[in-house]
Protein backbone atom coordinates (compact mmCIF):
# COMPACT_ATOMS: atom_id res chain seq x y z
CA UNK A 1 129.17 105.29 81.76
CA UNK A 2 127.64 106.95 85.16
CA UNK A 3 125.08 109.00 82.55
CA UNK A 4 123.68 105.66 81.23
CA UNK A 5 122.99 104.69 84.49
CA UNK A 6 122.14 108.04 85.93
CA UNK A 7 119.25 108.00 82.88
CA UNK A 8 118.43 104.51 82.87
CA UNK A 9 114.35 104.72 83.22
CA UNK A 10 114.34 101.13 84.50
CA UNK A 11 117.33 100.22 86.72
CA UNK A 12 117.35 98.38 90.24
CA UNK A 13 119.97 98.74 92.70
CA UNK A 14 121.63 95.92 94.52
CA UNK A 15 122.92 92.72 94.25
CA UNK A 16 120.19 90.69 95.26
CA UNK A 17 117.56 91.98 92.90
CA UNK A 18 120.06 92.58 90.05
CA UNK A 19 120.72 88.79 90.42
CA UNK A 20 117.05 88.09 90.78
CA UNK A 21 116.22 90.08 87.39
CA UNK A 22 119.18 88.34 85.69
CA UNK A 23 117.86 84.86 86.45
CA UNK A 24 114.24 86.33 84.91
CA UNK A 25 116.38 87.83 81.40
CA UNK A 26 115.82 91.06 82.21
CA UNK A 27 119.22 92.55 82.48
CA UNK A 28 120.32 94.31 79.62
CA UNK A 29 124.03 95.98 81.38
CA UNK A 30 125.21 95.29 84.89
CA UNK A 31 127.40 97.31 86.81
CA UNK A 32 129.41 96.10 89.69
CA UNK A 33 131.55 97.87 92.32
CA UNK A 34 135.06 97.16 92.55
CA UNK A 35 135.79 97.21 96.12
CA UNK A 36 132.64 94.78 97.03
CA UNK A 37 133.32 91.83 98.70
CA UNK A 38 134.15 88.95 96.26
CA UNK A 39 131.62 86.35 97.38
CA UNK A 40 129.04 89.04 97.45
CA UNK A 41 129.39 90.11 93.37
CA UNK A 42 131.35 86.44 92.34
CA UNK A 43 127.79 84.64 91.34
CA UNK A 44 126.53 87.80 89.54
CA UNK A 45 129.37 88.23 87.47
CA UNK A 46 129.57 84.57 86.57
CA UNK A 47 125.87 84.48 85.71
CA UNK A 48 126.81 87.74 83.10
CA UNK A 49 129.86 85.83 81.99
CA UNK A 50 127.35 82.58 81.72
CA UNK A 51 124.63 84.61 79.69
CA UNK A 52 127.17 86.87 77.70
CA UNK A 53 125.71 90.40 79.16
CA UNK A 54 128.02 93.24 79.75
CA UNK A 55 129.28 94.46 82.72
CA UNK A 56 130.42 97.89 83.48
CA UNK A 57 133.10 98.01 86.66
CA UNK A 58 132.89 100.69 88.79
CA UNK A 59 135.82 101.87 91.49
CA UNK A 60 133.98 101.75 94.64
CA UNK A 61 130.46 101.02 95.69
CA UNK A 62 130.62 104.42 97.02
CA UNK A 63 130.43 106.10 93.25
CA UNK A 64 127.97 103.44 92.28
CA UNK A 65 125.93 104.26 94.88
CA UNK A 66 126.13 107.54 93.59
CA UNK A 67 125.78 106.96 90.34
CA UNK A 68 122.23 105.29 91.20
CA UNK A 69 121.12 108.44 93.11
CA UNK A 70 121.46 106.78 96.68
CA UNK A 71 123.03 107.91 99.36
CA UNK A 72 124.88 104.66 100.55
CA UNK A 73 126.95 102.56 98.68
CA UNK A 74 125.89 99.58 96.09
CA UNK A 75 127.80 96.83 95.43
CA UNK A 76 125.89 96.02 92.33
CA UNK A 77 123.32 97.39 89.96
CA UNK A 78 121.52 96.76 86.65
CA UNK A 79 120.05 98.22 83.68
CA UNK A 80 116.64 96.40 82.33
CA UNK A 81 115.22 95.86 79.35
């Protein structure tokens, strides 16, 4: 899981633009923190759920953060087309 993100060529890394991109069909996996704050992830998870699009659960938005090659944590990030 963290090496398809870690060698995604086109990713973005938060919740606000993952959201943004998901509204525009761009999203092809999102990946979502575990330990974010519910009303923070809640609409971008229901908008996956909505549009069918897989989403990857990570344990903390440390690791994601991580994962994206940031040094801070991320409650959300996505894959693109």
């Amino acid at each position: 899981m963290p090496a398809r993100l870690k060698d995604a060529k086109r990713k973005l890394v938060g919740t606000k633009r993952a959201y943004r991109a998901l509204k525009e069909d761009e999203v092809l996996v999102c990946y979502v923190a575990r330990d974010a704050e519910p009303r923070v992830i809640e609409p971008l998870c229901r908008h996956c759920i909505e549009n069918g699009l897989e989403i990857v659960y990570v344990d903390s938005m440390k690791q994601l953060g991580r994962y994206c090659g940031i040094d801070v944590g991320a409650a959300a990030a996505a894959i693109l087309k």
